[in-house]
Protein backbone atom coordinates (compact mmCIF):
# COMPACT_ATOMS: atom_id res chain seq x y z
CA UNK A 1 -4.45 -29.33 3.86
CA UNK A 2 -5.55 -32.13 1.93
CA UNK A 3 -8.77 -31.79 -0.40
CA UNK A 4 -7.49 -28.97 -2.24
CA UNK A 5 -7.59 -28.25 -5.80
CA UNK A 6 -4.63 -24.99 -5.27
CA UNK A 7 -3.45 -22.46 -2.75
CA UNK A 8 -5.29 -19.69 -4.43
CA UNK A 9 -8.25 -19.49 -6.82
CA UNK A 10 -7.86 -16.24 -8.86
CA UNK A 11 -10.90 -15.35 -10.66
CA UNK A 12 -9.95 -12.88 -14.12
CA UNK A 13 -7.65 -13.81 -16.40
CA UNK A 14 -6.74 -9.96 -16.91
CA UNK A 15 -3.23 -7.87 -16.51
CA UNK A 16 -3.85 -8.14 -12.33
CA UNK A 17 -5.36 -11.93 -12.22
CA UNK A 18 -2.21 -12.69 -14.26
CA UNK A 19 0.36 -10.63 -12.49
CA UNK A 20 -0.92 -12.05 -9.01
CA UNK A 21 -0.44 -15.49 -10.70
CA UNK A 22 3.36 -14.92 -10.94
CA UNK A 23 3.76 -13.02 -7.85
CA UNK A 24 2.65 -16.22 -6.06
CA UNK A 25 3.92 -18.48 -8.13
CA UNK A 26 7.44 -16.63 -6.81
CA UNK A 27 6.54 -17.40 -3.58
CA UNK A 28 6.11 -21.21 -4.48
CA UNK A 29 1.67 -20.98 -3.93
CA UNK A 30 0.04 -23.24 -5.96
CA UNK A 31 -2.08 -21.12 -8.04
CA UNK A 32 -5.55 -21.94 -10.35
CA UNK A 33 -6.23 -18.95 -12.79
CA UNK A 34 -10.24 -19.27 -14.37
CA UNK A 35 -11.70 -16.81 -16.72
CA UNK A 36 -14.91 -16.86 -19.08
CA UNK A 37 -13.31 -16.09 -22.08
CA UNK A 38 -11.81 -19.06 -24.12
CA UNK A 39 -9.05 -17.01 -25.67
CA UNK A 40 -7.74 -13.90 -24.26
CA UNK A 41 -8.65 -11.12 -25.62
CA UNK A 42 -7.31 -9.29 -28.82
CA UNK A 43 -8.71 -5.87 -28.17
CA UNK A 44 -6.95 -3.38 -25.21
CA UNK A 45 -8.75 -0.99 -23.33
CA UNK A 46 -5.49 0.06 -21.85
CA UNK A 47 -2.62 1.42 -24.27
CA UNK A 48 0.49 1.80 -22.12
CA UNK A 49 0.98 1.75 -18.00
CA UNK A 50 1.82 3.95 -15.92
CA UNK A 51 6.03 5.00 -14.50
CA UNK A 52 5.36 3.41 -11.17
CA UNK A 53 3.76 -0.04 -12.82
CA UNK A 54 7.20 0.29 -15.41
CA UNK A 55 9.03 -0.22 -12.10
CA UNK A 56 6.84 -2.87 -10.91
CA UNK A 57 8.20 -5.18 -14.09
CA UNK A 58 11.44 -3.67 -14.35
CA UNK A 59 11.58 -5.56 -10.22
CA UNK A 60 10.28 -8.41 -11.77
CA UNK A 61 12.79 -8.46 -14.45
CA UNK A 62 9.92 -8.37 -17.28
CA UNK A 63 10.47 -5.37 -18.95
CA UNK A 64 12.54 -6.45 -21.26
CA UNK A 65 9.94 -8.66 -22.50
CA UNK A 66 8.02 -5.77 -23.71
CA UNK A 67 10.51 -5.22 -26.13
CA UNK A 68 11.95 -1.81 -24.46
CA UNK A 69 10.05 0.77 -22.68
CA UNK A 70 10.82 4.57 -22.87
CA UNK A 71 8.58 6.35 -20.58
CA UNK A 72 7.60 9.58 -21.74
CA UNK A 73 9.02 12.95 -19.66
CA UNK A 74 5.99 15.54 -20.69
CA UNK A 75 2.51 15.05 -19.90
CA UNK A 76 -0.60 16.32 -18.69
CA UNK A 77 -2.86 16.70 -15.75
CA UNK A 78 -6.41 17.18 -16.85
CA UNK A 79 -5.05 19.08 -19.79
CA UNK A 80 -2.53 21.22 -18.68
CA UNK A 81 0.88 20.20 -19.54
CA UNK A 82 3.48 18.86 -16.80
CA UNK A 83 7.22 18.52 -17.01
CA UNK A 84 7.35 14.94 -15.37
CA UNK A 85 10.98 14.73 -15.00
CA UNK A 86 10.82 16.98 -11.69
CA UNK A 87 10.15 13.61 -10.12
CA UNK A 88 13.25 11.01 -10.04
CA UNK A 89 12.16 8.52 -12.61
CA UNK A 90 9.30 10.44 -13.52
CA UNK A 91 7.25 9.94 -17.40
CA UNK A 92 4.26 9.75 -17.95
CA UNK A 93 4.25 6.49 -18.38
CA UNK A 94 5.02 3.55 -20.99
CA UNK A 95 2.40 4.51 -24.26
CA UNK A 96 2.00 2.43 -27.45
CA UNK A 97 1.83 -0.62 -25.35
CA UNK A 98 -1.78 -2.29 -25.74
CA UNK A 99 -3.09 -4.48 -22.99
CA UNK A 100 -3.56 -7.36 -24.84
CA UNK A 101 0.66 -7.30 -25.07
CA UNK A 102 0.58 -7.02 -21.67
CA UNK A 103 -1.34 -9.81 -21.10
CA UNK A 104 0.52 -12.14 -22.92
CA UNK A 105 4.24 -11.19 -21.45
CA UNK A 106 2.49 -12.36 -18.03
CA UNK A 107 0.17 -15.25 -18.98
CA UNK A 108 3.87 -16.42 -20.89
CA UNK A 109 5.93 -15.79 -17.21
CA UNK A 110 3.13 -16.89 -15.37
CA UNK A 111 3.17 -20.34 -17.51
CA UNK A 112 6.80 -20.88 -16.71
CA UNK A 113 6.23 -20.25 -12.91
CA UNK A 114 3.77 -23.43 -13.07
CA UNK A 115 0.47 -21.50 -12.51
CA UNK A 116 -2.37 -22.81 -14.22
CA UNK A 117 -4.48 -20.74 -16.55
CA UNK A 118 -7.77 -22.57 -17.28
CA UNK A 119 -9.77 -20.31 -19.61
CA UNK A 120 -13.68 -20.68 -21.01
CA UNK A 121 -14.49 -21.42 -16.68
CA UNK A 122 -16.03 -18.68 -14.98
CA UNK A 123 -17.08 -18.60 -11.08
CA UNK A 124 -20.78 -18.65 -10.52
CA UNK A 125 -21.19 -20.10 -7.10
CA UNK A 126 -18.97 -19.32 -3.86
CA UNK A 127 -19.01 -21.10 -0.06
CA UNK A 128 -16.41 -19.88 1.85
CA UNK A 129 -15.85 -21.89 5.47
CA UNK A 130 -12.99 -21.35 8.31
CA UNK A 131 -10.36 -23.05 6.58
CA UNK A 132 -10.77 -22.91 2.74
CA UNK A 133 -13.11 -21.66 -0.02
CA UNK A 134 -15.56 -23.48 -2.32
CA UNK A 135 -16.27 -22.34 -5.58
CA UNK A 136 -19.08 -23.73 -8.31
CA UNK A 137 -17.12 -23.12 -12.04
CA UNK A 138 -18.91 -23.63 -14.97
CA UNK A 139 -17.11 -24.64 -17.99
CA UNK A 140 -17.17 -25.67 -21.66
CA UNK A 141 -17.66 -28.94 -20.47
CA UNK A 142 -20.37 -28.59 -18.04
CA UNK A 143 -20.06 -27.67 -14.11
CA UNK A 144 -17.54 -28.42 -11.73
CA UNK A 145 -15.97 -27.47 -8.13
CA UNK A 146 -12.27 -26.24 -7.37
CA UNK A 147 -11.40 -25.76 -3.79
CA UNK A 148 -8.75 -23.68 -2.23
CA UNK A 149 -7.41 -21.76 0.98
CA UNK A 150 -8.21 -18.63 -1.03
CA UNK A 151 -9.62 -16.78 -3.79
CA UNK A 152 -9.37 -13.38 -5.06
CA UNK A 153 -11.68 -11.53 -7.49
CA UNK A 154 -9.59 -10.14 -10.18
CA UNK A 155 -13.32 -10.38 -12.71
CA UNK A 156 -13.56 -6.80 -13.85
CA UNK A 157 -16.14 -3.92 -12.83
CA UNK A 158 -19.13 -6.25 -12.49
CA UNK A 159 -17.02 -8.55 -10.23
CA UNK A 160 -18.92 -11.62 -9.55
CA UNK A 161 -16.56 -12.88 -6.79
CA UNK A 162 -17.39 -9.47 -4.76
CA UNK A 163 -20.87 -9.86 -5.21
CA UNK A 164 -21.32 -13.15 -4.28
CA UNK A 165 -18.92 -12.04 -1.25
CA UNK A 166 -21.05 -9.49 -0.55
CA UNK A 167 -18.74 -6.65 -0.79
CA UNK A 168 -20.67 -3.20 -1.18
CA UNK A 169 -19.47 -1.07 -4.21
CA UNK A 170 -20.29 2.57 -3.10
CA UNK A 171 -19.83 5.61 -5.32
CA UNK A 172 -20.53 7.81 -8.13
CA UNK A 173 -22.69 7.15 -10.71
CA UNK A 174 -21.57 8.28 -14.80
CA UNK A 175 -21.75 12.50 -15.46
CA UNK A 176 -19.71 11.73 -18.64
CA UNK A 177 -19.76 9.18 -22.02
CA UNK A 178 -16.74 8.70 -24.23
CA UNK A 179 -16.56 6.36 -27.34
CA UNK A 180 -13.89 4.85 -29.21
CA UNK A 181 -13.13 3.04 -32.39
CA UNK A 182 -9.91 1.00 -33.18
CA UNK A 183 -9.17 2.36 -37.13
CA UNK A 184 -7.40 0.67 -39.25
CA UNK A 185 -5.04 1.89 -43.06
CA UNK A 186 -5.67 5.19 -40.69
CA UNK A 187 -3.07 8.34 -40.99
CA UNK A 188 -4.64 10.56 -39.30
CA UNK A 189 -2.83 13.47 -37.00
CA UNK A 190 -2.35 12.22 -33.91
CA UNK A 191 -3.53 13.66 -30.51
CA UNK A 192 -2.60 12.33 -27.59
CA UNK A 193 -3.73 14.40 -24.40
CA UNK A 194 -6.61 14.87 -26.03
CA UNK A 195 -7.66 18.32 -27.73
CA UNK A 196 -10.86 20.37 -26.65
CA UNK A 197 -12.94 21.71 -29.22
CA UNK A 198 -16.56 23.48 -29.23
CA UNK A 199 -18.81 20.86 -28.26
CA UNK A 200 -16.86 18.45 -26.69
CA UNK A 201 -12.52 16.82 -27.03
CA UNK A 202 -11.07 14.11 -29.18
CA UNK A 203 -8.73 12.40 -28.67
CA UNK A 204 -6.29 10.69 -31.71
CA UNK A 205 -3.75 7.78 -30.29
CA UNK A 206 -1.11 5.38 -32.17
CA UNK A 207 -2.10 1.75 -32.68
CA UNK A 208 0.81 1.11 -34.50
CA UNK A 209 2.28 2.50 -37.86
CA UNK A 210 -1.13 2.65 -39.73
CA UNK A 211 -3.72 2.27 -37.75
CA UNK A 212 -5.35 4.62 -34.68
CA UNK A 213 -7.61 5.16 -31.52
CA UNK A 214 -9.93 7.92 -32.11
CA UNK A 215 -12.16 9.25 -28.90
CA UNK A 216 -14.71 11.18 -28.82
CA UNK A 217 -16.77 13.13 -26.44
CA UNK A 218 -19.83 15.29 -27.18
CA UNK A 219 -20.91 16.86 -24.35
CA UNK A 220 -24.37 16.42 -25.79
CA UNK A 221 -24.29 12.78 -24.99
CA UNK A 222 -26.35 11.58 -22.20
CA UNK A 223 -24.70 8.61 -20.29
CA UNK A 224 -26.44 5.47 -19.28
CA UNK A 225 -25.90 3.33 -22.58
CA UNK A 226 -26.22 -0.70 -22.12
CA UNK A 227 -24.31 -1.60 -25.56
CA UNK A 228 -21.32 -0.47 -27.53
CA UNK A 229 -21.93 2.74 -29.87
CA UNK A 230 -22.21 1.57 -33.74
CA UNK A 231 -18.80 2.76 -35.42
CA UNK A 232 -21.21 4.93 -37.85
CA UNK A 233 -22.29 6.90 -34.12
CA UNK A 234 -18.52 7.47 -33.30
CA UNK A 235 -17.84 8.70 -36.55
CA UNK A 236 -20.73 10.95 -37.08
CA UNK A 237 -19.78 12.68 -33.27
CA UNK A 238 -16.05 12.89 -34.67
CA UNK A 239 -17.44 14.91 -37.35
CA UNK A 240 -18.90 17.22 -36.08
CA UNK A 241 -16.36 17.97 -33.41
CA UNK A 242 -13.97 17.95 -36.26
CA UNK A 243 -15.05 18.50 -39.50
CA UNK A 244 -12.93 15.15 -40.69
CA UNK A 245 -14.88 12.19 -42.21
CA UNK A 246 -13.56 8.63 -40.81
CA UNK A 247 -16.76 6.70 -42.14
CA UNK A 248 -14.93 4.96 -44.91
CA UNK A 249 -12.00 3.11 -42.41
CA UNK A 250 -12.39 -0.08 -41.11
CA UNK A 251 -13.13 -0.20 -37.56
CA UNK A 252 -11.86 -3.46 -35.76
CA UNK A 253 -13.30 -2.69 -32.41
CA UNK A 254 -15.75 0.30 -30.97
CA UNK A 255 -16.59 0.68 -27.54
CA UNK A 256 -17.19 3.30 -24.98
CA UNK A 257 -16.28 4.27 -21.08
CA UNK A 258 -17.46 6.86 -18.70
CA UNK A 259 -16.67 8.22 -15.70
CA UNK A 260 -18.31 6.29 -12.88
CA UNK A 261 -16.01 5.41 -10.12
CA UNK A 262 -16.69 3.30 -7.02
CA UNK A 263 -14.50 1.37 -4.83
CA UNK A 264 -15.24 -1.68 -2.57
CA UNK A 265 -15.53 -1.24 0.71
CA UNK A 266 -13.23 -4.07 2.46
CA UNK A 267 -10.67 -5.78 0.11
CA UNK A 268 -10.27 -8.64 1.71
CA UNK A 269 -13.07 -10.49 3.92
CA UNK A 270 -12.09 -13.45 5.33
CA UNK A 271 -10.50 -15.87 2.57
CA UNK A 272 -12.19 -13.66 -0.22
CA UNK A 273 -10.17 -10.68 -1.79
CA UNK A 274 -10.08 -8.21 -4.22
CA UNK A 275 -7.91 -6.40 -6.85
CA UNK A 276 -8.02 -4.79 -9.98
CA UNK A 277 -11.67 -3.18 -11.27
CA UNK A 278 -12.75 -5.57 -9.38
CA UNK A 279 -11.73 -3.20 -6.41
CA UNK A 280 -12.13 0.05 -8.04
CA UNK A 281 -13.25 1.80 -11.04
CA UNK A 282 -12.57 5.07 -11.95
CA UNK A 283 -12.33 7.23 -15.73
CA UNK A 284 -9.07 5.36 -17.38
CA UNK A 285 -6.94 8.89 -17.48
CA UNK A 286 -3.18 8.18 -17.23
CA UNK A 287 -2.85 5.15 -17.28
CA UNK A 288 -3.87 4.61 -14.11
CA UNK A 289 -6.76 1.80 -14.33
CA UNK A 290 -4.25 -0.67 -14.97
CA UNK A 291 -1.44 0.37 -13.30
CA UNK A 292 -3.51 0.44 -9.71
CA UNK A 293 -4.51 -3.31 -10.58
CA UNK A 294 -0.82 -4.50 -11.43
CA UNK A 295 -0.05 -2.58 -8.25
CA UNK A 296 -2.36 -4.37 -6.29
CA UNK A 297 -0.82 -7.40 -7.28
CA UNK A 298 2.28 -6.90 -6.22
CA UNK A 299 1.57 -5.65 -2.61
CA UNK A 300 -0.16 -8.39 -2.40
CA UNK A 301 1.41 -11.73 -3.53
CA UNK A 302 4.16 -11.76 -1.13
CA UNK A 303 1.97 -10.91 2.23
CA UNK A 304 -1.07 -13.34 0.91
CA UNK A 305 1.76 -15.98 0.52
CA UNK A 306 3.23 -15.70 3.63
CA UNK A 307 -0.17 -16.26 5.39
CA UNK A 308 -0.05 -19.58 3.38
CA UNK A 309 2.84 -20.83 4.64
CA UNK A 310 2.01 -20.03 8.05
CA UNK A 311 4.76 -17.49 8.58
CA UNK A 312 3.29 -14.17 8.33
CA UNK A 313 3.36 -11.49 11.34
CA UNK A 314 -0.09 -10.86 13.04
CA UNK A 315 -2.04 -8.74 10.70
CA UNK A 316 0.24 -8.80 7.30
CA UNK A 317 -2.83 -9.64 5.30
CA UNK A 318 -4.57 -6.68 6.56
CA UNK A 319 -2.40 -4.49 5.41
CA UNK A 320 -2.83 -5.03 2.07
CA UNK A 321 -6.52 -3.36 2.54
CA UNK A 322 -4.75 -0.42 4.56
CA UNK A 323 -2.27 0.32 2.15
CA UNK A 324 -4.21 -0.36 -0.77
CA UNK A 325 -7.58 1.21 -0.30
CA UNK A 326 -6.03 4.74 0.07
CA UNK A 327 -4.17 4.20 -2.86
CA UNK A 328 -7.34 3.67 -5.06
CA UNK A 329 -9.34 6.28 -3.38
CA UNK A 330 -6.76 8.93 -4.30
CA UNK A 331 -6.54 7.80 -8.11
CA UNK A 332 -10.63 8.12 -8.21
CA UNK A 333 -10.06 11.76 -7.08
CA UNK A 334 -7.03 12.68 -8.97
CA UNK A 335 -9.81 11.19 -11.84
CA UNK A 336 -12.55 12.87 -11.29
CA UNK A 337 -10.52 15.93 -10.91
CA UNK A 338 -8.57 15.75 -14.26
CA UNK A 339 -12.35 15.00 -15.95
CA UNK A 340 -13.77 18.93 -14.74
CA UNK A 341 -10.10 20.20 -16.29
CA UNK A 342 -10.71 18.35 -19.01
CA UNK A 343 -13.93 17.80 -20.01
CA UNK A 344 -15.55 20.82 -17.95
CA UNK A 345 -17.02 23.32 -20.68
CA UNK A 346 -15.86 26.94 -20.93
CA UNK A 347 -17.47 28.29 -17.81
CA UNK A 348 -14.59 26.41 -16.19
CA UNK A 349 -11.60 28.57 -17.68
CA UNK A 350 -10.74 30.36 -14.98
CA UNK A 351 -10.43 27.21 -13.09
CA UNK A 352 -8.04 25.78 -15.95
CA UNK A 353 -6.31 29.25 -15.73
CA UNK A 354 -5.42 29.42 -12.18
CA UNK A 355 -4.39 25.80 -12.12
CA UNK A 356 -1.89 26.15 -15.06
CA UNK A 357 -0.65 29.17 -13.46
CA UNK A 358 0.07 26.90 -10.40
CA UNK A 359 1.91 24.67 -11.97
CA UNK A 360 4.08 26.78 -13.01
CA UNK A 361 5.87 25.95 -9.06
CA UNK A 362 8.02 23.25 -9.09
CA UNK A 363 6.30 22.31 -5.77
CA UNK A 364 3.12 21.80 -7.32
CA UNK A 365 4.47 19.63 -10.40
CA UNK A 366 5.89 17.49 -8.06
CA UNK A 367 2.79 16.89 -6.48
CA UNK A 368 0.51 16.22 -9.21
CA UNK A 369 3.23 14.39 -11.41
CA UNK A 370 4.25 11.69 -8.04
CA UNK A 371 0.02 11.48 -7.94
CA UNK A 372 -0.63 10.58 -11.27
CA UNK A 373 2.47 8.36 -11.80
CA UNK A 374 2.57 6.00 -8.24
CA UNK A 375 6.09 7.98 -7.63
CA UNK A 376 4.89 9.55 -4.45
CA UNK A 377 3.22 6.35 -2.70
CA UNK A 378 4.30 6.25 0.73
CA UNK A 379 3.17 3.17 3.75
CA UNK A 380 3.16 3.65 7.13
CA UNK A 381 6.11 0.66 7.79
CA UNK A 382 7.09 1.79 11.24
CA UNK A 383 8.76 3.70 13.64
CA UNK A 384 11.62 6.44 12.13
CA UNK A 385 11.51 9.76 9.73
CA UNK A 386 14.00 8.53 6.60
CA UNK A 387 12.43 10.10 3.62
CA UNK A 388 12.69 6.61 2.02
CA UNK A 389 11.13 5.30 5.01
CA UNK A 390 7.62 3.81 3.35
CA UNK A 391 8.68 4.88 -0.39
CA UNK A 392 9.71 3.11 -3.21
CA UNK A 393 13.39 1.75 -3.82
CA UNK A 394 15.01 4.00 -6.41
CA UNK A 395 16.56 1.91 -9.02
CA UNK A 396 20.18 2.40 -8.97
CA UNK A 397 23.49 0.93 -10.40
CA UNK A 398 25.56 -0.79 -7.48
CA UNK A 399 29.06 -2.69 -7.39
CA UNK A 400 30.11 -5.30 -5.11
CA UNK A 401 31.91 -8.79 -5.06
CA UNK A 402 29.58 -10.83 -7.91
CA UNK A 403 30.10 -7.55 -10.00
CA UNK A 404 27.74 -4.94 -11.25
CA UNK A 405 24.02 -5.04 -10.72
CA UNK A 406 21.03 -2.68 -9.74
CA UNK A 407 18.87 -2.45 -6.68
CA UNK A 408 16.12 -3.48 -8.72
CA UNK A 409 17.68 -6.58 -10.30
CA UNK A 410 17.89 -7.72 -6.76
CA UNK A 411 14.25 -7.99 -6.79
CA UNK A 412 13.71 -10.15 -9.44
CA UNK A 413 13.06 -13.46 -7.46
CA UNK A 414 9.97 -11.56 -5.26
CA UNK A 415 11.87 -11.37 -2.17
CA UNK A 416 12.91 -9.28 1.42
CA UNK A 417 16.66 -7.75 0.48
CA UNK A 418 19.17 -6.34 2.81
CA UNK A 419 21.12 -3.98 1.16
CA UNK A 420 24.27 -3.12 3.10
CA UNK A 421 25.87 -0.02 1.73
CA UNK A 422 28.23 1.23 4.20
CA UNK A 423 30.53 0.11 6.66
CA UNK A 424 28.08 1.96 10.22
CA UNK A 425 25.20 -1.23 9.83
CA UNK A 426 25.48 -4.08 12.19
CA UNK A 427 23.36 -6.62 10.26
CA UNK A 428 23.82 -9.79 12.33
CA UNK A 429 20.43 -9.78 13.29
CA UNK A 430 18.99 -10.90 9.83
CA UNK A 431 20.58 -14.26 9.57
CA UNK A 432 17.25 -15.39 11.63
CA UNK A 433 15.37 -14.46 8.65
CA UNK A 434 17.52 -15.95 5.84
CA UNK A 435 14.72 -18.07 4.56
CA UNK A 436 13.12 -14.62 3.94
CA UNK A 437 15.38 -12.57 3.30
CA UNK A 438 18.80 -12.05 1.37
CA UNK A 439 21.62 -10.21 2.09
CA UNK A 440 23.18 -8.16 -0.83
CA UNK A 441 26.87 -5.96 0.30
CA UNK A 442 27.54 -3.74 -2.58
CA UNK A 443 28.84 -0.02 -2.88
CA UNK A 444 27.19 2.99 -5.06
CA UNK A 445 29.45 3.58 -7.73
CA UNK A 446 32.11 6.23 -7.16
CA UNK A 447 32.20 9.73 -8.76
CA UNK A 448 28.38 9.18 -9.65
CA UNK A 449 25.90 11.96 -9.26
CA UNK A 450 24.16 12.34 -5.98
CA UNK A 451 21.92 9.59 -5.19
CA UNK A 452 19.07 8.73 -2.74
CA UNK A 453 20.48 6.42 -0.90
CA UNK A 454 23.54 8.11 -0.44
CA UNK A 455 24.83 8.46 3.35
CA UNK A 456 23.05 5.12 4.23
CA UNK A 457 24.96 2.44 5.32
CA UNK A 458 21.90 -0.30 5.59
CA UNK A 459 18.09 -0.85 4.15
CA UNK A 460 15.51 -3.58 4.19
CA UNK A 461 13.54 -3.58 1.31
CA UNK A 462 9.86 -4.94 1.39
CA UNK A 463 9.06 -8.00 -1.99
CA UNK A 464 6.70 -5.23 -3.52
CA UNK A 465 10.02 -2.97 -3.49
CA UNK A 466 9.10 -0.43 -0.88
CA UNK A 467 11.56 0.09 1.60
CA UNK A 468 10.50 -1.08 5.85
CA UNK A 469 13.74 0.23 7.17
CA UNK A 470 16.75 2.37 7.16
CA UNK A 471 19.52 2.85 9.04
CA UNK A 472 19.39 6.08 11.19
CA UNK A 473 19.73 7.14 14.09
CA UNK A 474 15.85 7.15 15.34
CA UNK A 475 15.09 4.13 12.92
CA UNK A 476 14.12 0.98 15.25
CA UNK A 477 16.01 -2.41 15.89
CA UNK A 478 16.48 -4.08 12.37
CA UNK A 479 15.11 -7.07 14.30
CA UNK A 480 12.04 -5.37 15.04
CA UNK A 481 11.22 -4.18 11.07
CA UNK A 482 11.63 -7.80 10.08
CA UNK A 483 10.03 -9.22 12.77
CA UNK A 484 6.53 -7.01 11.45
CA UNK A 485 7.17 -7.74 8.07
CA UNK A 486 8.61 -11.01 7.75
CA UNK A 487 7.53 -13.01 11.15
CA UNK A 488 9.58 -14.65 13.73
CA UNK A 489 13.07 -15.86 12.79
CA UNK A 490 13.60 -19.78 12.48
């Protein structure tokens, strides 16, 4: 289509707008990247990411980037301590990790993939027509136009791209305030699920060898602020919930969240979509603000590419609003859930009681571990009952002719894979979607412990590394699961 600045405008600059940027930069979309700010920015809301968004990179082959990741077995759910290892790969998550880090391992990857990252531009006029978008950009150097097949809002909360869309943002209004300050030359104990005392909980996080994130909540505080508390307000509520003075530290950053959540109501309309806040907000417990964002990202690079180059099934697009939406939905309730556990004053005891004494069943740590983490995400892919079937791939060692490798290494390049395991899959039928798809024959190695894909002899494994088939006896023709994920064959 001639006329076109990119592909794909992606408005936000942020740990999704970036992650898109690669994910379609994989897929060989030209990509445009604006954000407001001229540099990014050196403060993190987010300290660490959740075990499901470790996975995502680890796919991607980033992780190593990060300069190692150990995810962390024991956690919490609003509070009450969880065992997270009863879930395969389970932690809870990658912590110590700030978000400006992560924001420079993928504006770094997305510069190598060729996207463009224009920064000190932000959106403030969109026209959207049958075949492309138009949007107005105003920049340090006055006003200009980009056009593109596409755009997708990866702004923040206060998305303008939605708005201007007009994409409603239904849902709860704040019950809760929590402020922050970044300390620095700070030693002080830390606290990291967050301790409840009379009055209210603090919260004491790493930053690094000498410095720390203190939070605090008063229950006292009435929500509905405009502007940052002053450092001398967070200190003064840390105080009195603790009896420690902090008023002689330097603070290098103070801010403040609460627990408002809302989600949009469509995620995609017409050549307009959404990820990130920009999609849904929620209290930042877990992890999981982040995480949902990155995770957006990835489910949706591949499928938004495909429609690009004109190969995508009927409906691919769509999906990424049907599998996404209940996603997002669940971590606002999981959210809002953990906040009564956790911030809920002493009339709600009991409740913390009986819900402790629940999780002392394995059955129920399961559950609220694979919530928290991403673990337990599951798509409707098709016809068959696998228990992968929908699921992530589990990351596991292989063998086969080029050597050793890993299911997930497989991934790296943001493609379908064929895995043939076993000797029972007739797997002629893919060579119609080579351009697609690629074909990896390896073996699980012998004498290991038992494994999840164990007993399977073939599996077709989704870019965003969840699996669309599995050989079974009730699974469908393999030519039918690529045919709905992938298109016709060439």
């Amino acid at each position: 289509m001639s006329g076109l600045d990119a592909d794909v405008i992606i408005a936000g600059a942020g740990p999704t707008g970036l992650m898109l940027a690669c994910e379609l930069r994989l897929q060989g979309v030209s990509t445009i990247v604006v954000d407001r700010l001229t540099e990014p920015m050196r403060q993190s809301r987010a300290l660490g990411f959740s075990a499901r968004t470790i996975e995502d990179f680890d796919q991607r082959g980033l992780l190593p980037r990060f300069g190692g990741v150990d995810g962390i077995p024991f956690g919490h759910f609003g509070g009450i301590p969880l065992d997270y290892r009863v879930v395969a790969g389970g932690s809870y998550g990658a912590r110590g990790i700030p978000q400006s880090r992560t924001e420079a391992v993928l504006a770094a990857r997305a510069a190598e993939l060729g996207a463009s990252v224009r920064r000190g531009q932000e959106v403030v006029g969109l026209d959207t027509s049958a075949d492309r978008v138009e949007v107005e950009v105003a920049t340090t150097c006055g006003p200009t136009r980009l056009r593109a097949r596409y755009i997708v809002g990866c702004d923040g909360a206060r998305s303008t791209i939605r708005k201007l869309a007009g994409i409603g943002f239904p849902g709860t209004e704040p019950a809760i305030e929590m402020w922050l300050a970044d300390l620095l030359d700070c030693d002080l104990e830390l606290r990291f699920s967050g301790e409840r005392v009379p009055g209210g909980m603090i919260m004491v996080l790493p930053l690094g060898p000498t410095a720390r994130r203190i939070a605090v909540y008063e229950r006292k505080t009435v929500p509905g602020r405009q502007e940052p508390p002053t450092f001398t307000e967070v200190a003064d509520a840390f105080e009195r919930l603790t009896g420690t003075r902090v008023h002689d530290h330097k603070a290098v950053w103070v801010s403040w969240f609460t627990d408002a959540s809302r989600q949009a109501s469509e995620y995609r309309k017409g050549r307009v979509l959404l990820a990130g806040d920009a999609a849904h907000i929620h209290m930042p417990i877990g992890g999981q603000g982040m995480s949902a964002g990155v995770q957006d990202a990835v489910n949706l690079g591949w499928k938004l590419a495909a429609e690009i180059h004109g190969t995508a099934p009927d409906g691919l697009l769509d999906t990424y609003h049907t599998e996404r939406h209940p996603v997002a939905a669940r971590v606002i309730a999981n959210t809002l859930a953990q906040r009564i556990l956790y911030l809920g004053d002493d009339e709600l005891q009991p409740l913390r009681d009986i819900v402790g004494e629940l999780t002392a069943y394995p059955e129920v740590q399961r559950h609220l571990v694979g919530m928290v983490t991403g673990l337990d995400i599951s798509y409707e892919v098709g016809p068959g009952t696998h228990p992968l079937l929908g699921r992530r791939l589990p990351t596991q060692d292989l063998t086969g002719e080029s050597g050793d490798t890993t299911t997930f290494e497989q991934l790296h390049d943001g493609r379908g894979v064929l895995f043939v395991l076993g000797d029972g899959a007739d797997v002629g039928a893919v060579a119609g979607w080579a351009e697609h798809v690629d074909v990896v024959t390896a073996a699980l190695p012998a004498g290991g412990d038992p494994t999840p894909l164990d007993g399977i002899d073939a599996l077709l494994v989704r870019p965003d590394g969840y699996v669309a088939w599995v050989s079974a006896e009730d699974a469908e023709p393999l030519a039918d699961a690529l045919t709905r994920w992938f298109g016709q064959p060439s």
